[in-house]
N, C-alpha and C. Protein backbone atom coordinates (compact mmCIF):
# COMPACT_ATOMS: atom_id res chain seq x y z
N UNK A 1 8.30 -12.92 3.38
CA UNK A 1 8.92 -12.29 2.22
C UNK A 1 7.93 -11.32 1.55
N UNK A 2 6.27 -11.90 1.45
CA UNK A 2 5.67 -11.20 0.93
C UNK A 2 5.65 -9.75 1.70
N UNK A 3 5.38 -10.00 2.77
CA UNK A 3 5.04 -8.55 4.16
C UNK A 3 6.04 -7.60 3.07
N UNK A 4 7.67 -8.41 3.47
CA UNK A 4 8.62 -7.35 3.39
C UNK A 4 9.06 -6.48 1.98
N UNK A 5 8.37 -7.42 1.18
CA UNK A 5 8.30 -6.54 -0.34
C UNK A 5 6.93 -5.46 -0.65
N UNK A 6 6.02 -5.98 0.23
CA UNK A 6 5.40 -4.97 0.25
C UNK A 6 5.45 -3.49 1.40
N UNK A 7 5.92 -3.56 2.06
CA UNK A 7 6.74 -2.70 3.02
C UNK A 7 7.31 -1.82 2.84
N UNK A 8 8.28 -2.39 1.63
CA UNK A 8 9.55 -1.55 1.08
C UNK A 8 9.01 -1.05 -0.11
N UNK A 9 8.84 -1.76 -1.49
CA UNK A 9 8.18 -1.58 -2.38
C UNK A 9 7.11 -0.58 -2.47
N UNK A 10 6.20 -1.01 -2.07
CA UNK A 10 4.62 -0.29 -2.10
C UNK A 10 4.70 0.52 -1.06
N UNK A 11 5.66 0.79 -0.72
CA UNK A 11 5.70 2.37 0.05
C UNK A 11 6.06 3.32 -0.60
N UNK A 12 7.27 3.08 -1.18
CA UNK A 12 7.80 3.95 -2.15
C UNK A 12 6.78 4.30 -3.45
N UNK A 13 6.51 2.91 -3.99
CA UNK A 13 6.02 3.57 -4.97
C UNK A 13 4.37 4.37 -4.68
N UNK A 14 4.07 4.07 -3.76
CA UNK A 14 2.66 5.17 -3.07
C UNK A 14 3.26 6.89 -3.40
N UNK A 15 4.40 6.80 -2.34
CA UNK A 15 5.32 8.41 -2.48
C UNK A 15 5.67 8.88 -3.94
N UNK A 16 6.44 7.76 -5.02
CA UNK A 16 6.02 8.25 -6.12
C UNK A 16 4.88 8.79 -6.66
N UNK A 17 3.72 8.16 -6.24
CA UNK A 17 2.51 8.26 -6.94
C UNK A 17 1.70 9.92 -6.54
N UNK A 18 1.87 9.51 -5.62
CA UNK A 18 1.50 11.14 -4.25
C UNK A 18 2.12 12.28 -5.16
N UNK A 19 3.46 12.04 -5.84
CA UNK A 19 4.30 13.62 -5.99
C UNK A 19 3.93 13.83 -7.61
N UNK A 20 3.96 12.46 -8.15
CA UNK A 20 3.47 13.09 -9.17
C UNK A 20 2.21 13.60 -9.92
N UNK A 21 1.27 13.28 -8.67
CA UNK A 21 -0.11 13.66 -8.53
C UNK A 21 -0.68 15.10 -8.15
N UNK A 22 0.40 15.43 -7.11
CA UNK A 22 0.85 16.90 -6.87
C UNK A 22 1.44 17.67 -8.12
N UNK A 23 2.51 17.00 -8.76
CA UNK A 23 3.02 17.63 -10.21
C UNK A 23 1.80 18.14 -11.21
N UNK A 24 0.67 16.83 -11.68
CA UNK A 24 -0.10 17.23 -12.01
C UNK A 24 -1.24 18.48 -11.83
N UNK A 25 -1.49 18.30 -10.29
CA UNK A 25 -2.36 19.35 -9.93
C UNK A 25 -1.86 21.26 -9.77
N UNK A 26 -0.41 21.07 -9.95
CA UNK A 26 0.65 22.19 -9.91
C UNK A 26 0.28 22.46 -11.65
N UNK A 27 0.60 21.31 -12.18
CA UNK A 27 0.30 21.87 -13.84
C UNK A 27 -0.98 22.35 -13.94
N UNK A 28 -1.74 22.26 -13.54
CA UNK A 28 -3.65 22.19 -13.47
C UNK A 28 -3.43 23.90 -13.12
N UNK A 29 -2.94 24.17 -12.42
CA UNK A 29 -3.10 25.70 -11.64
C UNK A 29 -1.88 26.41 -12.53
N UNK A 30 -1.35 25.86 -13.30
CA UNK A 30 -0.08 26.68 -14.75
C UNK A 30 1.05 26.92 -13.24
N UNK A 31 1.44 26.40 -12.17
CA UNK A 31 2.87 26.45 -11.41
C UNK A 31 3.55 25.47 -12.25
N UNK A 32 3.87 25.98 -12.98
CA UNK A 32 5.26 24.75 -13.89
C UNK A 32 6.73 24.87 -12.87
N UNK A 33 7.26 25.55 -12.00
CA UNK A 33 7.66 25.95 -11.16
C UNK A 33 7.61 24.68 -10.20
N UNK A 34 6.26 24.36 -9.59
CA UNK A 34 6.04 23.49 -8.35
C UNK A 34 6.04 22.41 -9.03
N UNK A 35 5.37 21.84 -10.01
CA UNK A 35 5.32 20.43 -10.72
C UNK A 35 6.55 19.92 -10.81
N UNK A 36 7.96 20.68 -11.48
CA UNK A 36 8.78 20.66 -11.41
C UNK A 36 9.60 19.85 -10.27
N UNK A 37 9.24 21.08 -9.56
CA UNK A 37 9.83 20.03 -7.85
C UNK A 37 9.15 19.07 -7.64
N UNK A 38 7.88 18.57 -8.15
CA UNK A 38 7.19 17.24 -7.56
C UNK A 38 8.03 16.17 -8.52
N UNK A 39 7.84 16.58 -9.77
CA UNK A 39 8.78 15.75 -10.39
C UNK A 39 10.31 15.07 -10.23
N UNK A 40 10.50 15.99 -9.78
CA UNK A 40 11.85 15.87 -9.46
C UNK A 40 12.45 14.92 -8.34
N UNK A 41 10.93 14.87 -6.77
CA UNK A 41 11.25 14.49 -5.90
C UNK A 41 10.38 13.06 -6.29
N UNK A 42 9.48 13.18 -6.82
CA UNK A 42 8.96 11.59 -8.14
C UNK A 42 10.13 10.85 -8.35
N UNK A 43 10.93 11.38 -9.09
CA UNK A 43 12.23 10.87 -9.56
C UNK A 43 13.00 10.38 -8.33
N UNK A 44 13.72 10.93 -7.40
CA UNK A 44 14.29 10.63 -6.19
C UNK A 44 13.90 9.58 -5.60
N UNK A 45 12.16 9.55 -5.33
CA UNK A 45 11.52 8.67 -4.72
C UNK A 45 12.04 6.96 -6.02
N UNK A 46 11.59 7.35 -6.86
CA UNK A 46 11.82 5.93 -7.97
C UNK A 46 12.91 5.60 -7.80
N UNK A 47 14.21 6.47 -7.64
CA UNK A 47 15.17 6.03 -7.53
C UNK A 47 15.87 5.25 -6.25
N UNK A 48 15.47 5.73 -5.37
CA UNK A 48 15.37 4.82 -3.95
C UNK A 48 14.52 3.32 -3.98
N UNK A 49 13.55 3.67 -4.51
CA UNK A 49 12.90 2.25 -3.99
C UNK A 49 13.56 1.32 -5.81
N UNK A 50 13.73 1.98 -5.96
CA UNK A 50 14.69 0.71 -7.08
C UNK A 50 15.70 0.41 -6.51
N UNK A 51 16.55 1.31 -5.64
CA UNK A 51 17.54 0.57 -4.91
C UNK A 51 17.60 -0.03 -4.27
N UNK A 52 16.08 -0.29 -3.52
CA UNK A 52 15.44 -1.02 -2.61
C UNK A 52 15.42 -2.03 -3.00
N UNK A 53 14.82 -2.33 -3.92
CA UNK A 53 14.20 -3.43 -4.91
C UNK A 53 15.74 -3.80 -5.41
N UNK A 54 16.73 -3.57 -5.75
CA UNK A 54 18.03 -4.48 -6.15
C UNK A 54 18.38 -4.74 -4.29
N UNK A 55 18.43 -3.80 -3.47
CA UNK A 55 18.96 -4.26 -2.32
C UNK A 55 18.08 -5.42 -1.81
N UNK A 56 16.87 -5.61 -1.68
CA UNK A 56 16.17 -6.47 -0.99
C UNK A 56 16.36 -7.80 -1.92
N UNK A 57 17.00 -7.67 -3.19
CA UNK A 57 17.14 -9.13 -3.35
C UNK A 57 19.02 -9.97 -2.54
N UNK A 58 19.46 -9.26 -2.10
CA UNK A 58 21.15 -9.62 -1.31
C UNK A 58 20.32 -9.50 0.10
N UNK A 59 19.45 -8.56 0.52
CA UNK A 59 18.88 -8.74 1.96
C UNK A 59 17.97 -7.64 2.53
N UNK A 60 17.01 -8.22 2.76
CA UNK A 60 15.76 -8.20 3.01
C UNK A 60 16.50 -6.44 4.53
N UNK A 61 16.78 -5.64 4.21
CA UNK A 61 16.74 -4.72 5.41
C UNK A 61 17.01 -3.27 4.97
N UNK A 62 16.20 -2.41 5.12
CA UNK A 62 15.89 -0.90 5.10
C UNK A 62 17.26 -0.14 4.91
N UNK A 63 17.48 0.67 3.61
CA UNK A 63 18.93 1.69 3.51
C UNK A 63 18.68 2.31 4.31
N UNK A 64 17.20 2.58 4.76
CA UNK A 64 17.51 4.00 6.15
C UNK A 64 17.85 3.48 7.02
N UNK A 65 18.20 2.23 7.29
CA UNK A 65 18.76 1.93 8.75
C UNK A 65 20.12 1.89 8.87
N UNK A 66 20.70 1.40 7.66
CA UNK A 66 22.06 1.84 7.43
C UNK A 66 22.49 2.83 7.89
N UNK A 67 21.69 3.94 7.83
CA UNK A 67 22.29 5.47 7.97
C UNK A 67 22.16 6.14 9.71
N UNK A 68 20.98 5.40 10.20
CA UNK A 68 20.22 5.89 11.57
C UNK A 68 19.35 5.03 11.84
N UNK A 69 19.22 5.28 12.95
CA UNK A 69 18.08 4.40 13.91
C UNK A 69 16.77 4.67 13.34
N UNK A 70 15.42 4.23 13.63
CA UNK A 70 14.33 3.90 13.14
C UNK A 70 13.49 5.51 12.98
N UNK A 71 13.63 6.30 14.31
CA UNK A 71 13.21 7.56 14.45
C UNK A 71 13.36 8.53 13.44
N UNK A 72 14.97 8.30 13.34
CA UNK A 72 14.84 9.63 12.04
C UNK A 72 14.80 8.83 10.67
N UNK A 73 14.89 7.72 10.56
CA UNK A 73 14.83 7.18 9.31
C UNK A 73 13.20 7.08 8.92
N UNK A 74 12.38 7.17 10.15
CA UNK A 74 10.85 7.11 9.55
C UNK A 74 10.42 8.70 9.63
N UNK A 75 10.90 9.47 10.17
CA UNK A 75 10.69 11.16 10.01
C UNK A 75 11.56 11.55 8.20
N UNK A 76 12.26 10.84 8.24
CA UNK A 76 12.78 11.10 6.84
C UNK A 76 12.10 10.77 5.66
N UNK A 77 11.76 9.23 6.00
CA UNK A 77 10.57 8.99 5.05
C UNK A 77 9.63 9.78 5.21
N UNK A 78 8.92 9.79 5.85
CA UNK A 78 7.22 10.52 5.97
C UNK A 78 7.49 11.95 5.28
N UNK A 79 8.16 12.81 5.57
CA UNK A 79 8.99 14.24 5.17
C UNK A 79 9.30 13.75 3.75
N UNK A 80 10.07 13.12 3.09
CA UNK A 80 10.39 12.90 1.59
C UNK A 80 9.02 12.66 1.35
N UNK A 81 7.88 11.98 1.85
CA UNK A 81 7.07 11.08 1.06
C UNK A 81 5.87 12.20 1.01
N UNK A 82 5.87 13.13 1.85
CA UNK A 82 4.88 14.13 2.03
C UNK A 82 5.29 15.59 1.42
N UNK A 83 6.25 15.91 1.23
CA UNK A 83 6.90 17.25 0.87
C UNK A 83 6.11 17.83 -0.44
N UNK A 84 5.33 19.38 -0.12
CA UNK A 84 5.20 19.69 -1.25
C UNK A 84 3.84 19.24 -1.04
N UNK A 85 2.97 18.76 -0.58
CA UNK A 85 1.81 18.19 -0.23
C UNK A 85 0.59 18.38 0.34
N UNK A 86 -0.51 18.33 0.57
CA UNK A 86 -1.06 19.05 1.91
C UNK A 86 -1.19 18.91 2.99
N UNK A 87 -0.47 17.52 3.24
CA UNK A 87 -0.68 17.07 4.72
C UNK A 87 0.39 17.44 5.26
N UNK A 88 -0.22 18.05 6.45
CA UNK A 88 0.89 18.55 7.17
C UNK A 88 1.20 17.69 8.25
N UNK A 89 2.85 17.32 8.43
CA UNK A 89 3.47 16.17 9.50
C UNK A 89 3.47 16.89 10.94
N UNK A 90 3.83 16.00 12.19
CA UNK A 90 4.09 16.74 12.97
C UNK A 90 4.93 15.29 13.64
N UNK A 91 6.03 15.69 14.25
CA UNK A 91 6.96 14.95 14.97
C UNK A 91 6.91 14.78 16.46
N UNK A 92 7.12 14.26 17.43
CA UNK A 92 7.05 14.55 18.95
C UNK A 92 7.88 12.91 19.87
N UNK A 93 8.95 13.69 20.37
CA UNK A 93 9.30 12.14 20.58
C UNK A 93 10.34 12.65 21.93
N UNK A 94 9.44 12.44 23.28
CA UNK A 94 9.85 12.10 24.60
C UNK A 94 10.43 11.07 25.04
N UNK A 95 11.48 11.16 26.02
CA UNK A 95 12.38 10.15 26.64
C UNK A 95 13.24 9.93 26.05
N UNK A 96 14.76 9.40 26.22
CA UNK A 96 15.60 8.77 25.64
C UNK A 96 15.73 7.37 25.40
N UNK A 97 15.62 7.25 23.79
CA UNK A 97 15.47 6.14 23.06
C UNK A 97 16.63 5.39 23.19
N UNK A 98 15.99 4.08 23.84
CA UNK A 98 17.06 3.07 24.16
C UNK A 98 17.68 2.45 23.02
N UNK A 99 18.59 1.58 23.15
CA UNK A 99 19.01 0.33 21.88
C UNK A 99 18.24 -0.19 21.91
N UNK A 100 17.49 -0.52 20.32
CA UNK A 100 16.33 -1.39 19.67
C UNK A 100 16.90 -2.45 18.92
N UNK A 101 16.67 -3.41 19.16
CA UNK A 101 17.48 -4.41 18.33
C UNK A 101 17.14 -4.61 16.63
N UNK A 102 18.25 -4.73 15.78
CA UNK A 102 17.79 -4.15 14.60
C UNK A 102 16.23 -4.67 14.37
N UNK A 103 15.51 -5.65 14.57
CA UNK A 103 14.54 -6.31 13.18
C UNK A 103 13.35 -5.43 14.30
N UNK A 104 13.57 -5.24 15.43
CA UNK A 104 12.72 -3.92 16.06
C UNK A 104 12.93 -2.97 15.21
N UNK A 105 13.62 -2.02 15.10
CA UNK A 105 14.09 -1.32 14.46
C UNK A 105 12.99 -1.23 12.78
N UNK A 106 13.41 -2.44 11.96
CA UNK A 106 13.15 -2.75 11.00
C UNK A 106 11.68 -2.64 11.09
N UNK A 107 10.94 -3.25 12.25
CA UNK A 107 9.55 -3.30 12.32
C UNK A 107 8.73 -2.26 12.44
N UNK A 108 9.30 -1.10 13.76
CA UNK A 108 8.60 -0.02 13.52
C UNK A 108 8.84 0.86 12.61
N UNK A 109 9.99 0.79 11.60
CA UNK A 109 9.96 1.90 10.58
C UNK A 109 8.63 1.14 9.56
N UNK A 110 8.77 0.06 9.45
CA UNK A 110 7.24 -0.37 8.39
C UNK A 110 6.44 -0.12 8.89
N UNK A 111 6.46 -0.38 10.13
CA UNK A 111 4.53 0.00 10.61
C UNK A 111 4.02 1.85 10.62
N UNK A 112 5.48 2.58 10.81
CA UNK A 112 5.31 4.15 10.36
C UNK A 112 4.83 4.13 9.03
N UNK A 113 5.48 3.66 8.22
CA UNK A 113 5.29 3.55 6.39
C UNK A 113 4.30 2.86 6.19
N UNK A 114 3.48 1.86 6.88
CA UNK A 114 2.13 1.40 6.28
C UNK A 114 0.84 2.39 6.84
N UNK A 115 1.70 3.33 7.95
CA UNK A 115 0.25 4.09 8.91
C UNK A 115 0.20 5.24 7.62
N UNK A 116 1.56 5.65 6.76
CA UNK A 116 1.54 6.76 6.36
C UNK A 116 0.84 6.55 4.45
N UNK A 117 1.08 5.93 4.15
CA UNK A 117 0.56 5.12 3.13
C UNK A 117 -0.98 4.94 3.33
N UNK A 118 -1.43 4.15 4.00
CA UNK A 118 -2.70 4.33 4.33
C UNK A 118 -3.86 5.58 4.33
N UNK A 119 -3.03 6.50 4.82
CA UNK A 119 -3.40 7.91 5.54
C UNK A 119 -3.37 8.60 3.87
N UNK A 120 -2.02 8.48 3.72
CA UNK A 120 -2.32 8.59 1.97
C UNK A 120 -3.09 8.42 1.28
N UNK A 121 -3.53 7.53 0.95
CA UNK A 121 -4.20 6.35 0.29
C UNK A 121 -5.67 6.13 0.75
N UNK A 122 -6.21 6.44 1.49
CA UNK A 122 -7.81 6.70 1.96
C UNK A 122 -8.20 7.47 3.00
N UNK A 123 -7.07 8.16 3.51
CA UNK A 123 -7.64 8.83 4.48
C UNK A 123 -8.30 10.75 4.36
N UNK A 124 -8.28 10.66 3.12
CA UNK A 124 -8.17 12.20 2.81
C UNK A 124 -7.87 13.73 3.97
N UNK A 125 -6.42 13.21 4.53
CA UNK A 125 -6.43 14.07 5.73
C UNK A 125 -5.92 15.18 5.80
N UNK A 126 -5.88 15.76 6.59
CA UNK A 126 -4.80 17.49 6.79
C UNK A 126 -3.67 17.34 7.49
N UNK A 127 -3.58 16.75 8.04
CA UNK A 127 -2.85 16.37 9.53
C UNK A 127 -2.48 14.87 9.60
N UNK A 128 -0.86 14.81 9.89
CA UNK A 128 -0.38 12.92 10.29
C UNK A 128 0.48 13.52 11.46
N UNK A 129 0.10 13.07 12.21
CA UNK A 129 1.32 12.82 13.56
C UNK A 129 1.88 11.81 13.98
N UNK A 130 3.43 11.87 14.33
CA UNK A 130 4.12 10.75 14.86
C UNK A 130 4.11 10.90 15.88
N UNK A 131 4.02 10.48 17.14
CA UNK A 131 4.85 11.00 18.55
C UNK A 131 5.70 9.40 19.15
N UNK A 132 6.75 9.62 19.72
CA UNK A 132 7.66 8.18 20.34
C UNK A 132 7.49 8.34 21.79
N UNK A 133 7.29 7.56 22.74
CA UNK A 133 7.62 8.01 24.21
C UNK A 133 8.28 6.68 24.26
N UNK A 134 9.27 7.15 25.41
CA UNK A 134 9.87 6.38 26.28
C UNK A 134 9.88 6.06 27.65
N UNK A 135 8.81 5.51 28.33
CA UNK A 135 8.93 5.53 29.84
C UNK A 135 8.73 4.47 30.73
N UNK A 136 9.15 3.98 31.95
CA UNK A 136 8.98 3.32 32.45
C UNK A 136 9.02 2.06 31.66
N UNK A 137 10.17 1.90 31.26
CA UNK A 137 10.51 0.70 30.33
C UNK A 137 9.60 0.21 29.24
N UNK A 138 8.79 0.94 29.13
CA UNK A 138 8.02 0.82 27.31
C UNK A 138 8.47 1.85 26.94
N UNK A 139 8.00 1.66 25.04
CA UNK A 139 8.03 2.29 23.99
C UNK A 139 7.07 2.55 23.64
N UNK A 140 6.41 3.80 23.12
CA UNK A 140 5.50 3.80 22.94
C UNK A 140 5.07 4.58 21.34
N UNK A 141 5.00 3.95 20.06
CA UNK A 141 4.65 5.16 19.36
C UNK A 141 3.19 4.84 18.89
N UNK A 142 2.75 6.37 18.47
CA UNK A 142 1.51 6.55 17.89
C UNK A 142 1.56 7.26 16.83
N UNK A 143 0.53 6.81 15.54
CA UNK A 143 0.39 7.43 14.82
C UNK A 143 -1.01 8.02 14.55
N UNK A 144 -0.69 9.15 14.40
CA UNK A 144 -2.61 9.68 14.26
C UNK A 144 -2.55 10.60 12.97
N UNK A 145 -4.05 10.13 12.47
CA UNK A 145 -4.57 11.20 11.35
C UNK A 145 -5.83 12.01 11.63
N UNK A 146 -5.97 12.62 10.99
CA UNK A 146 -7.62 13.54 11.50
C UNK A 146 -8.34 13.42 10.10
N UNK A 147 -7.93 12.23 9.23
CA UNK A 147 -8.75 11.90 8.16
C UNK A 147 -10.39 11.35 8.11
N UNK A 148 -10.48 10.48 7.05
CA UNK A 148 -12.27 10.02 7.04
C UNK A 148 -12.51 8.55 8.31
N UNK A 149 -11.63 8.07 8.52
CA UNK A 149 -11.52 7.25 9.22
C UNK A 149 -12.37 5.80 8.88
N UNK A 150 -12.60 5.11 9.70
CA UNK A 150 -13.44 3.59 9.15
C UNK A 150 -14.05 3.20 10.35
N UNK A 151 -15.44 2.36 10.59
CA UNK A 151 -15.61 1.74 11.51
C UNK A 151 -14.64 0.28 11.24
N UNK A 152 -14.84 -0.01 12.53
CA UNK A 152 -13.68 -1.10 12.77
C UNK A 152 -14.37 -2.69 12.52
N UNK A 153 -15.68 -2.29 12.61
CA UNK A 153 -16.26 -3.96 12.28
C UNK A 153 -16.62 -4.04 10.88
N UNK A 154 -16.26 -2.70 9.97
CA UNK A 154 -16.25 -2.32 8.28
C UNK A 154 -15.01 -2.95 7.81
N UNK A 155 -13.88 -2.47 8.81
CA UNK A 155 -12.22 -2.75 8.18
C UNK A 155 -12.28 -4.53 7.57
N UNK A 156 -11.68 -4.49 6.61
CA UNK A 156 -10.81 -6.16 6.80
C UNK A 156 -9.68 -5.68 6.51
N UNK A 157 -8.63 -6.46 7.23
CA UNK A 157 -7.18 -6.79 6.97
C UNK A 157 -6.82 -6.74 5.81
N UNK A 158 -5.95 -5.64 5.51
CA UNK A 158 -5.12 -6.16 4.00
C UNK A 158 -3.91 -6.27 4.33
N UNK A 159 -3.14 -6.62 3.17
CA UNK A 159 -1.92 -7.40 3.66
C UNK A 159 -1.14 -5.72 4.89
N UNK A 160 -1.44 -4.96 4.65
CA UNK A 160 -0.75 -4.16 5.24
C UNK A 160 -0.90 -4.12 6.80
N UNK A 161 -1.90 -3.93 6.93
CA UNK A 161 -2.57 -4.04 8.55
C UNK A 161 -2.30 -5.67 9.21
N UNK A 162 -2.81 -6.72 8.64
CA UNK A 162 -2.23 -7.68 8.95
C UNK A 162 -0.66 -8.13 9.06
N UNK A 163 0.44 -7.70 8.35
CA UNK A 163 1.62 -7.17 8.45
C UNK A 163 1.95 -6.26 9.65
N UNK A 164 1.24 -5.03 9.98
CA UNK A 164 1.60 -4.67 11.35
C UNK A 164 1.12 -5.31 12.37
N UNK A 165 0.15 -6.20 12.62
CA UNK A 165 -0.16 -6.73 13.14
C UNK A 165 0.86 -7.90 13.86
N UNK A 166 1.59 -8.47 12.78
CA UNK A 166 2.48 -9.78 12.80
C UNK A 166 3.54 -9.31 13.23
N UNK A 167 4.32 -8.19 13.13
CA UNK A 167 5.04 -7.41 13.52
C UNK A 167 5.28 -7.13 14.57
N UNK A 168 4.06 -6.61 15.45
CA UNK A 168 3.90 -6.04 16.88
C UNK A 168 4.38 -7.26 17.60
N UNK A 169 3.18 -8.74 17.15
CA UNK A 169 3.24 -9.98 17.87
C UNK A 169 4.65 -10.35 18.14
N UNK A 170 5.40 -10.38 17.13
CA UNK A 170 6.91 -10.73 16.63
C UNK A 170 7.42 -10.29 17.60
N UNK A 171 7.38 -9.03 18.01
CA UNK A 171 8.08 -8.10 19.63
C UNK A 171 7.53 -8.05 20.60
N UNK A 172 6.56 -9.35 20.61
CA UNK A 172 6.00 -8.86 22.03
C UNK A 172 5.22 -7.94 22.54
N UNK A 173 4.66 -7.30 21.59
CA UNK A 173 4.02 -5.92 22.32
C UNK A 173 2.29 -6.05 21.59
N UNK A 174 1.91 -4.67 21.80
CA UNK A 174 0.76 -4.69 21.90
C UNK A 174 -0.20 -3.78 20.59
N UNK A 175 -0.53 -3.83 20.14
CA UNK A 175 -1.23 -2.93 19.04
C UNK A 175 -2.48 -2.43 19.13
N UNK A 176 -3.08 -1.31 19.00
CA UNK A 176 -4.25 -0.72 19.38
C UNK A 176 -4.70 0.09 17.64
N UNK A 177 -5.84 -0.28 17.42
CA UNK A 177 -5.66 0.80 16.34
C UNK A 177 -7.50 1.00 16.44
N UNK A 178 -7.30 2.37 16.84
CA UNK A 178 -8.79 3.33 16.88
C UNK A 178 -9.18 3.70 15.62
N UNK A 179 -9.98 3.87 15.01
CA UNK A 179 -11.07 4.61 14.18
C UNK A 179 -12.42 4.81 14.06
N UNK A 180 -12.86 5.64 13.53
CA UNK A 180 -14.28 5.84 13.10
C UNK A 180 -14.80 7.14 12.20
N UNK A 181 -15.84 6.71 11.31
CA UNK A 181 -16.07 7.74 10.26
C UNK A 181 -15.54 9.20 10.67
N UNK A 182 -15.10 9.91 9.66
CA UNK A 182 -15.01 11.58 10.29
C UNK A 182 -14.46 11.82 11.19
N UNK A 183 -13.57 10.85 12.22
CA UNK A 183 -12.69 11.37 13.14
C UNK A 183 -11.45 10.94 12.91
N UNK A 184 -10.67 10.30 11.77
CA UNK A 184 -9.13 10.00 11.82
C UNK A 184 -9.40 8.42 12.68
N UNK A 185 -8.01 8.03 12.27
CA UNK A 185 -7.24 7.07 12.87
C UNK A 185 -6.07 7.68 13.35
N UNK A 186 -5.89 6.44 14.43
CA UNK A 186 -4.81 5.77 15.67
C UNK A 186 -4.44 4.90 15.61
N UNK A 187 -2.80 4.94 15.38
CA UNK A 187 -2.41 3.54 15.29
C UNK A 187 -1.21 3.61 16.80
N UNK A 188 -1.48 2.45 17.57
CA UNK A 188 -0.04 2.67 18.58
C UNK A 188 0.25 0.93 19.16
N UNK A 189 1.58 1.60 18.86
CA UNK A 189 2.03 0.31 19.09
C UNK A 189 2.73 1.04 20.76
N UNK A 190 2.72 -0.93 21.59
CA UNK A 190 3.45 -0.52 22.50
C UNK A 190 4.27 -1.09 22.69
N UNK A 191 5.67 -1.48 23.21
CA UNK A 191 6.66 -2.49 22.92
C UNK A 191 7.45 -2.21 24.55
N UNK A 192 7.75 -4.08 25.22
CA UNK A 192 8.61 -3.84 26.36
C UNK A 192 10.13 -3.20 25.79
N UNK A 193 10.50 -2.18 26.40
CA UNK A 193 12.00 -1.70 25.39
C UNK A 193 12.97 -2.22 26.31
N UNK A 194 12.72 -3.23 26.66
CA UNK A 194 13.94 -4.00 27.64
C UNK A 194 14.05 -5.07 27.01
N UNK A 195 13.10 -5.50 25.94
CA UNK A 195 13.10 -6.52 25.13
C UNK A 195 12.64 -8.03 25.66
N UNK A 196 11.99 -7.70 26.72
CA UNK A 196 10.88 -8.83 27.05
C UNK A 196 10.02 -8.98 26.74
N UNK A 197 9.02 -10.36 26.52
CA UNK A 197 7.42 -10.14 26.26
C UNK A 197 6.74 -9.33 27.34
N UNK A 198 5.83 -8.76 26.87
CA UNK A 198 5.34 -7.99 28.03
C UNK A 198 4.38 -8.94 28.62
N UNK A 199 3.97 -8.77 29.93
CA UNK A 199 3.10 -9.59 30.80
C UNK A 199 1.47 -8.64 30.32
């Protein structure tokens, strides 16, 4: 329960925090013009994850999935949560994406939203990429930044990383996550998309 309130919750309100931080720095440079729109999409953002926050108490599962599968519902997020910003996104997604069973589904849109949050949140970067492959019966996505990065025997687990972590296990698959000072992070998950444990 905890994972999933922080998932939903503390994603959103990160994206709040991001736009109206941008609003500010738009006022800083007299664009009353651009602050405007940060504000505005501030607002949007609050207003979603409050709906979140009344929806997740009837049930614990993502409005973007309601609408679409995990792909464009986490390109939608990252795009709302970045717009107006300096990091620039980039999308890339080979093969045709099989049926994911929803709480798959459910899992990799959080582990997109904790890579992007993160990247937010300490990575001071220019650049987030998604890419999806599909082949030879895996799934494969990665997320990369070209931020400050971390050595890996520096990191400890916060609930977020340990959350994708539990996640991956949950499906069977496999998690890799690269870093080091000055070169960005890698996060990739790999998943059997036939829905077996993988050997």
């Amino acid at each position: 329960m905890a994972r999933d309130i922080h998932d939903t919750l503390a994603q959103g309100f990160t994206g709040v925090i991001v736009q109206l931080e941008a609003a500010e720095d738009a006022m800083a440079c007299g664009s009353r013009t651009e602050a405007d729109k940060h504000l505005h999409r501030a607002g949007e953002l609050a207003r979603r994850s409050l709906s979140e926050a009344r929806r997740s108490v009837h049930a614990l599962r993502p409005q973007a999935l309601q609408e679409q599968n995990f792909w464009g519902a986490l390109k939608g997020t990252i795009k709302n949560t970045t717009a107006g910003t300096a990091l620039h996104t980039m999308f890339e997604a080979k093969g045709k994406l099989p049926e994911l069973p929803q709480s798959w589904q459910e899992n990799l849109l959080h582990i997109g939203e904790e890579a992007l949050t993160n990247t937010l949140k300490y990575a001071h970067a220019r650049n987030f990429e998604t890419r999806l492959t599909y082949k030879a019966k895996k799934l494969r996505l990665e997320l990369r930044d070209d931020g400050d990065g971390f050595k890996a025997k520096d990191r400890h687990d916060g609930v977020g990383l340990r959350g994708m972590r539990e996640r991956v296990e949950q499906m069977g698959g496999e998690l890799e996550i690269s870093s080091s000072h000055g070169k960005g992070t890698k996060i990739t998950v790999v998943l059997p998309a036939n829905g077996e444990t993988m050997s």
